[in-house]
N, C-alpha and C. Protein backbone atom coordinates (compact mmCIF):
# COMPACT_ATOMS: atom_id res chain seq x y z
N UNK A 1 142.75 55.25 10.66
CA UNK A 1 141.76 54.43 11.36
C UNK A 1 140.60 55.32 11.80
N UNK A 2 139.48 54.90 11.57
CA UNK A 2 138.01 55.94 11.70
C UNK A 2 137.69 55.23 12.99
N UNK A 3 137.77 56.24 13.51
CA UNK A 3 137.47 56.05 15.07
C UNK A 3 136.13 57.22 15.94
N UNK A 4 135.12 57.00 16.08
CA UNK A 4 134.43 57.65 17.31
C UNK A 4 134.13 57.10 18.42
N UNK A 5 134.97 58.37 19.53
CA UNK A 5 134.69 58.00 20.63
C UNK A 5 133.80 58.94 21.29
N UNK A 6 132.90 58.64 21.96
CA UNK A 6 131.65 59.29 23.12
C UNK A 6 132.66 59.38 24.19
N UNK A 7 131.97 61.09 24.83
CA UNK A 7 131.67 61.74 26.32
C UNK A 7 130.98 62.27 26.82
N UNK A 8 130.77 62.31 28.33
CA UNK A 8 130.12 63.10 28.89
C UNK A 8 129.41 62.66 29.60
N UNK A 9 129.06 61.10 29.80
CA UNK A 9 128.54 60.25 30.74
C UNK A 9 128.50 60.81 31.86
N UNK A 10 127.56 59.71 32.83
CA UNK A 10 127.37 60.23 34.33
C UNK A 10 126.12 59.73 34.98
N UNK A 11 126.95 60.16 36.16
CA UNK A 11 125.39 59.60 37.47
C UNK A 11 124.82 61.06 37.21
N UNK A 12 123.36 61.16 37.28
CA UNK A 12 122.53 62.63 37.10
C UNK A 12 121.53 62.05 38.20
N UNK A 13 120.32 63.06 38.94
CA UNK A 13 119.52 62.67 39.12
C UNK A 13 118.13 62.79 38.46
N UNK A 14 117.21 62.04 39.18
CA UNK A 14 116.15 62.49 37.49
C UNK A 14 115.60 63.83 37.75
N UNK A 15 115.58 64.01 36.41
CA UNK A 15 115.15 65.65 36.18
C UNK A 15 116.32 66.15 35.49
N UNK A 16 117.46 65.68 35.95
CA UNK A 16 118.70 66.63 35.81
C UNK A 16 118.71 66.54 34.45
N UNK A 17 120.59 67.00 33.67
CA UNK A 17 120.81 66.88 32.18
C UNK A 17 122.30 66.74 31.93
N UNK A 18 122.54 66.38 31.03
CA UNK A 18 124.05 65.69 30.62
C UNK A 18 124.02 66.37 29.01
N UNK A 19 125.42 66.78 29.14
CA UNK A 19 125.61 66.88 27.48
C UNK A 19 126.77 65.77 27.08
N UNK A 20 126.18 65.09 25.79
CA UNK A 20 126.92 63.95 25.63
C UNK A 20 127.84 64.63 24.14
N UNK A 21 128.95 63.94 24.10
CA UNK A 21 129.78 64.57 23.02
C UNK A 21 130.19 63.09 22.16
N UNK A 22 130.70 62.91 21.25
CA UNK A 22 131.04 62.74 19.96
C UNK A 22 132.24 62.86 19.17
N UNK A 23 133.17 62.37 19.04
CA UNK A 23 134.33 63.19 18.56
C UNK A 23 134.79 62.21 17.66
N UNK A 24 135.14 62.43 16.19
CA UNK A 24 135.24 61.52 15.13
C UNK A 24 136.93 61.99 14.86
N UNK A 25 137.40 61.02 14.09
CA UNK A 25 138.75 61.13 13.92
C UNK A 25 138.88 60.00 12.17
N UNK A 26 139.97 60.71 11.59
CA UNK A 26 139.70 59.14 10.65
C UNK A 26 139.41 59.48 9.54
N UNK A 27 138.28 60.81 9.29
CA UNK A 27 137.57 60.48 8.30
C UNK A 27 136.90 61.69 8.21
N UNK A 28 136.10 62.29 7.42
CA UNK A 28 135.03 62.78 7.59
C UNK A 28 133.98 62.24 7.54
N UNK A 29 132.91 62.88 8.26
CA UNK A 29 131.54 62.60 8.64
C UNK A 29 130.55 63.77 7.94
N UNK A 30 131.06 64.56 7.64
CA UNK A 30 130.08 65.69 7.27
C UNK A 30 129.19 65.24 6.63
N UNK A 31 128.98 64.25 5.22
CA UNK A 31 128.04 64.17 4.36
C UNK A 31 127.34 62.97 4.80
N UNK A 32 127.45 61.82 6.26
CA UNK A 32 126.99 61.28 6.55
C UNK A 32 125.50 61.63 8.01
N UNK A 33 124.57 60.63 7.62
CA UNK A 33 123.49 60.73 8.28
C UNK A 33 124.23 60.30 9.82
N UNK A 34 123.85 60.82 11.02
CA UNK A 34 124.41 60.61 11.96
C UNK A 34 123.44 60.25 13.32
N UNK A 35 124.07 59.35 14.05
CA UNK A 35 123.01 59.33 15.27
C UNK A 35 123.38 58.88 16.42
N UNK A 36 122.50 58.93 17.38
CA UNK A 36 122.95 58.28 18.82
C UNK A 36 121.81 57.11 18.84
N UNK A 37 122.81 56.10 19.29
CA UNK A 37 122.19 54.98 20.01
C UNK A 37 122.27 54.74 21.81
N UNK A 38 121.34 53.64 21.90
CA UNK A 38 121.88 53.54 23.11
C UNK A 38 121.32 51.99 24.04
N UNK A 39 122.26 51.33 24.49
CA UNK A 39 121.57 50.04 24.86
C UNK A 39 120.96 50.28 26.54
N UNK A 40 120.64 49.58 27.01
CA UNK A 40 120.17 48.97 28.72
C UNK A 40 120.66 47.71 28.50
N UNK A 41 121.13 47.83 30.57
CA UNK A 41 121.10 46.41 30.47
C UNK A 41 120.29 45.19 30.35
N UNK A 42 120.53 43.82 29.56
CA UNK A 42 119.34 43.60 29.36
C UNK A 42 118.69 43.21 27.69
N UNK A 43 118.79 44.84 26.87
CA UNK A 43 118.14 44.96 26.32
C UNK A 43 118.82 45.22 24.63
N UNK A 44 118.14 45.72 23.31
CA UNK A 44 118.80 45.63 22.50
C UNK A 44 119.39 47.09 22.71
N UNK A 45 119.79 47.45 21.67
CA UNK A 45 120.92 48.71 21.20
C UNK A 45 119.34 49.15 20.52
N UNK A 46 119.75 50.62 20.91
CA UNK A 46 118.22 51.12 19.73
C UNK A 46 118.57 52.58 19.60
N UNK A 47 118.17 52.96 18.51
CA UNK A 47 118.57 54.33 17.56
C UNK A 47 117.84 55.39 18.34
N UNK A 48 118.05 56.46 18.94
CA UNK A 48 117.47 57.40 20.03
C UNK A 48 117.07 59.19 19.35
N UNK A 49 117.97 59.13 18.13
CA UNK A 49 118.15 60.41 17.41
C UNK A 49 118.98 60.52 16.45
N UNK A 50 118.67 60.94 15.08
CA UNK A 50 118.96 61.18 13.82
C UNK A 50 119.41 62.51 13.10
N UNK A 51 120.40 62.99 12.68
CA UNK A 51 120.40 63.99 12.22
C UNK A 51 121.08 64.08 10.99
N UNK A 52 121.12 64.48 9.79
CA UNK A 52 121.31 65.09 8.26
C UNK A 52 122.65 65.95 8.21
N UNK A 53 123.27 65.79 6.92
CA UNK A 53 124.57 66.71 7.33
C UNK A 53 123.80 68.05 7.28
N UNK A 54 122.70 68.17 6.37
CA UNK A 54 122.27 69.65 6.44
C UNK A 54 121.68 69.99 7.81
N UNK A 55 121.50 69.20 8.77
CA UNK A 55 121.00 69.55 10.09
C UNK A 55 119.03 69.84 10.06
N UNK A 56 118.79 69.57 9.09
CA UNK A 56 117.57 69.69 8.99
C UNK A 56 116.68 69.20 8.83
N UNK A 57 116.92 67.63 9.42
CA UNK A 57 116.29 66.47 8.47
C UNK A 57 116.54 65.72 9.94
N UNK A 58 115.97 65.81 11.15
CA UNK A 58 116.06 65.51 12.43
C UNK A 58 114.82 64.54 12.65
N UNK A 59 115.23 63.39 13.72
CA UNK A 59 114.30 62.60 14.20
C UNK A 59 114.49 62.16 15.23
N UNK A 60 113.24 61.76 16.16
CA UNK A 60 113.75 61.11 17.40
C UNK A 60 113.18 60.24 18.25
N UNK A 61 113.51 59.22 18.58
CA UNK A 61 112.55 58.53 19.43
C UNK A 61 111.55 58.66 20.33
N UNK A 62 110.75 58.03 20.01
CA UNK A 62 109.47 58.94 21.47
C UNK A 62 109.86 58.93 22.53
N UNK A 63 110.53 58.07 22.86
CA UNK A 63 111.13 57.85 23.97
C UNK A 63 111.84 58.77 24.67
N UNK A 64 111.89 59.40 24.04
CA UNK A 64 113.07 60.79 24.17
C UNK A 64 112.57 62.50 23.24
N UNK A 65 111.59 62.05 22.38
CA UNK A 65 111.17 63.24 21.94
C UNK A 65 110.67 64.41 22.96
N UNK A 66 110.97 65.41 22.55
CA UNK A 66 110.95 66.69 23.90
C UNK A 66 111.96 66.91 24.89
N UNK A 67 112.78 65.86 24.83
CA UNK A 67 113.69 66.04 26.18
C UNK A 67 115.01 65.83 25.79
N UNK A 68 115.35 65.09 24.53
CA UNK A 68 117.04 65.42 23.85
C UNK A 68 116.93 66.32 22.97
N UNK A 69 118.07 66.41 22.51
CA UNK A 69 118.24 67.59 21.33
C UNK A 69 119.70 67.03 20.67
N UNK A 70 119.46 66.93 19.45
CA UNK A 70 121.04 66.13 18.88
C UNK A 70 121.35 67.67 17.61
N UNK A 71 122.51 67.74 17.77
CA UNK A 71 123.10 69.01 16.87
C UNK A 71 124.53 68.66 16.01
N UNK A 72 125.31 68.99 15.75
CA UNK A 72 126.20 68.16 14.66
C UNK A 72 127.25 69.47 14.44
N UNK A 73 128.24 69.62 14.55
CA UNK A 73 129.76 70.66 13.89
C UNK A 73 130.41 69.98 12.74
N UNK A 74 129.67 70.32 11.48
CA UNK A 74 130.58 69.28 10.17
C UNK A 74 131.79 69.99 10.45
N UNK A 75 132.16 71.28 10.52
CA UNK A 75 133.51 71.05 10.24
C UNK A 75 134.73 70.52 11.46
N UNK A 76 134.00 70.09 12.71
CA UNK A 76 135.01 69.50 13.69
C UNK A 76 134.18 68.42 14.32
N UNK A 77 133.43 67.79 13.37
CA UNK A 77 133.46 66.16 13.31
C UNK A 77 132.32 66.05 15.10
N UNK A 78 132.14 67.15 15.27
CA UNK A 78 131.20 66.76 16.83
C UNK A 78 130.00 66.48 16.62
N UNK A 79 129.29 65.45 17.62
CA UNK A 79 127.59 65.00 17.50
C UNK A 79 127.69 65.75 19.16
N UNK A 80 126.72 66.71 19.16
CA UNK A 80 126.95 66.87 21.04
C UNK A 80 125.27 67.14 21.08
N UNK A 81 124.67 66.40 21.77
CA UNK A 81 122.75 66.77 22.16
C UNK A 81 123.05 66.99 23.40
N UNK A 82 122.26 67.80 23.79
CA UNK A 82 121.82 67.87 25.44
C UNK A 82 120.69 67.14 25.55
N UNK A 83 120.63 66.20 26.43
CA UNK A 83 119.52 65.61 27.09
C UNK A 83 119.39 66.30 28.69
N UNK A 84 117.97 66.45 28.37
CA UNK A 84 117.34 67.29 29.62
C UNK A 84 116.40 65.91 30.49
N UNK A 85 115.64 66.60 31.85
CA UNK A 85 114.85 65.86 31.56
C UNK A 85 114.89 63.94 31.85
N UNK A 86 115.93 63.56 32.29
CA UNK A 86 116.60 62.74 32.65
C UNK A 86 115.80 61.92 33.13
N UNK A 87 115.42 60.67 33.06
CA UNK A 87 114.76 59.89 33.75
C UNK A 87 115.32 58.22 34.01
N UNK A 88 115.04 57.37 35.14
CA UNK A 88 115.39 56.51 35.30
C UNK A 88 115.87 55.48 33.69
N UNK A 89 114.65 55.56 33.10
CA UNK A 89 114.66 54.61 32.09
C UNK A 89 116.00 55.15 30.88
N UNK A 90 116.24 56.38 31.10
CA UNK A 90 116.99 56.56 30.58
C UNK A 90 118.43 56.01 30.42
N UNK A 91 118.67 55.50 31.58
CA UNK A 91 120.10 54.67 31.92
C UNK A 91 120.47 53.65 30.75
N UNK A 92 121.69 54.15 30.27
CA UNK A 92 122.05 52.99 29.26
C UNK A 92 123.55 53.35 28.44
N UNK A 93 124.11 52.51 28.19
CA UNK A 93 124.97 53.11 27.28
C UNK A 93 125.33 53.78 26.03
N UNK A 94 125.68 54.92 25.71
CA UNK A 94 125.04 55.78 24.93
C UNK A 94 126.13 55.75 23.33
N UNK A 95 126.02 55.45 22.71
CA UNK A 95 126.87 55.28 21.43
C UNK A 95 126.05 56.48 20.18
N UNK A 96 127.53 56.83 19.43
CA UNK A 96 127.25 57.68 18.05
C UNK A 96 127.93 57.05 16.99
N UNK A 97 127.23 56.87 15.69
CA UNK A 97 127.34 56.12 14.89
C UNK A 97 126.50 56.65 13.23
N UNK A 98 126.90 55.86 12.33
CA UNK A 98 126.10 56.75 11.03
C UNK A 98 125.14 56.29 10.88
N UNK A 99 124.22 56.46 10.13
CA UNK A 99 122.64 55.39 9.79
C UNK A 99 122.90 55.62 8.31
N UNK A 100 122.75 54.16 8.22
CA UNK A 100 122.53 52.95 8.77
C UNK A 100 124.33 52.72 9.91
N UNK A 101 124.09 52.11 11.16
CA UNK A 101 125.17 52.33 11.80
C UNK A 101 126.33 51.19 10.81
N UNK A 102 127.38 51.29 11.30
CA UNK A 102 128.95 50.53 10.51
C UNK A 102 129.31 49.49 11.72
N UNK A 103 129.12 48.40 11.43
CA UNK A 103 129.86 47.54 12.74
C UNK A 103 131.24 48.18 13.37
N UNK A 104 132.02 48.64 12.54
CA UNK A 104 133.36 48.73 12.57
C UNK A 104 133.68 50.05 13.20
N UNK A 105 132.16 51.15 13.33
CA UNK A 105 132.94 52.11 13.99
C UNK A 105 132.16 52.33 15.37
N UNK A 106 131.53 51.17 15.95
CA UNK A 106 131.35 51.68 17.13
C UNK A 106 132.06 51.57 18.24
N UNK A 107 132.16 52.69 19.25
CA UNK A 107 132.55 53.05 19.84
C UNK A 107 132.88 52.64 21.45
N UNK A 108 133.31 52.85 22.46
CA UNK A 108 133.14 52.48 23.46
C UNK A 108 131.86 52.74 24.21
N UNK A 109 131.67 53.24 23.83
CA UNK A 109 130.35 54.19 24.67
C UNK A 109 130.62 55.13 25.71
N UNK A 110 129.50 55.93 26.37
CA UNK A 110 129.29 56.71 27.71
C UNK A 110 128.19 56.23 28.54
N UNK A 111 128.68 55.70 29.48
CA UNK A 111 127.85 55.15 30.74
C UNK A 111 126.85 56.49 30.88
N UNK A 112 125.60 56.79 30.91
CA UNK A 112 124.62 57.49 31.75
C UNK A 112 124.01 56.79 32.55
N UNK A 113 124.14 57.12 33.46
CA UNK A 113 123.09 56.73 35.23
C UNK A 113 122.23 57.61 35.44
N UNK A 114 120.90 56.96 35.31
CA UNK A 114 119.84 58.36 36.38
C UNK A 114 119.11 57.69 38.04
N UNK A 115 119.70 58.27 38.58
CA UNK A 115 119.49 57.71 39.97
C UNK A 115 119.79 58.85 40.89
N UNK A 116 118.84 58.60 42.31
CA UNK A 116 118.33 59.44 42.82
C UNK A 116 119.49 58.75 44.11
């Protein structure tokens, strides 16, 4: 069963930073395009950062450009970015998934809170 589950959630305050983790089981991921999503409440689910099995082929939402960083371990299946830089709007639930994402393997998510 291909399973990823997210960690590393949390209340931060703004400014602060969270490293969010990734951990795949199931399957390999190495030769797949990989990414983080992430919803609000409210709002849709939306793609936040992209990365290549070669690691070199990176993208990221403006929304977030300058202040995450998404990185990838093919051989132990981890997606782990540090997000710096933290801001209110940032709050949302944070999911990792392939692109184009798979209905079937998303995840529970990681709650992030930015609140003062």
């Amino acid at each position: 069963q291909v399973q990823l589950v997210e960690s590393g959630g949390g209340l931060v305050q703004p400014g602060g930073s969270l490293r969010l983790s990734c951990a795949a089981s199931g399957r390999s991921f190495s030769t797949y395009i990989m990414g983080w999503y992430r919803q609000a409440p409210g709002k849709e689910r939306e793609r936040v950062a992209s990365i290549d099995w070669t690691k070199k082929d990176i993208v990221y939402a403006d929304s977030v450009e300058g202040r995450f960083t998404i990185s990838r371990d093919n051989a132990q299946n981890m997606l782990s970015p540090p997000m710096d830089t933290l801001k209110p709007e940032d709050n949302a639930i944070y999911y990792c998934n392939t692109i184009p994402a798979k209905n079937g393997y998303w995840g529970q998510g990681t709650q992030v809170t930015v609140s003062s």
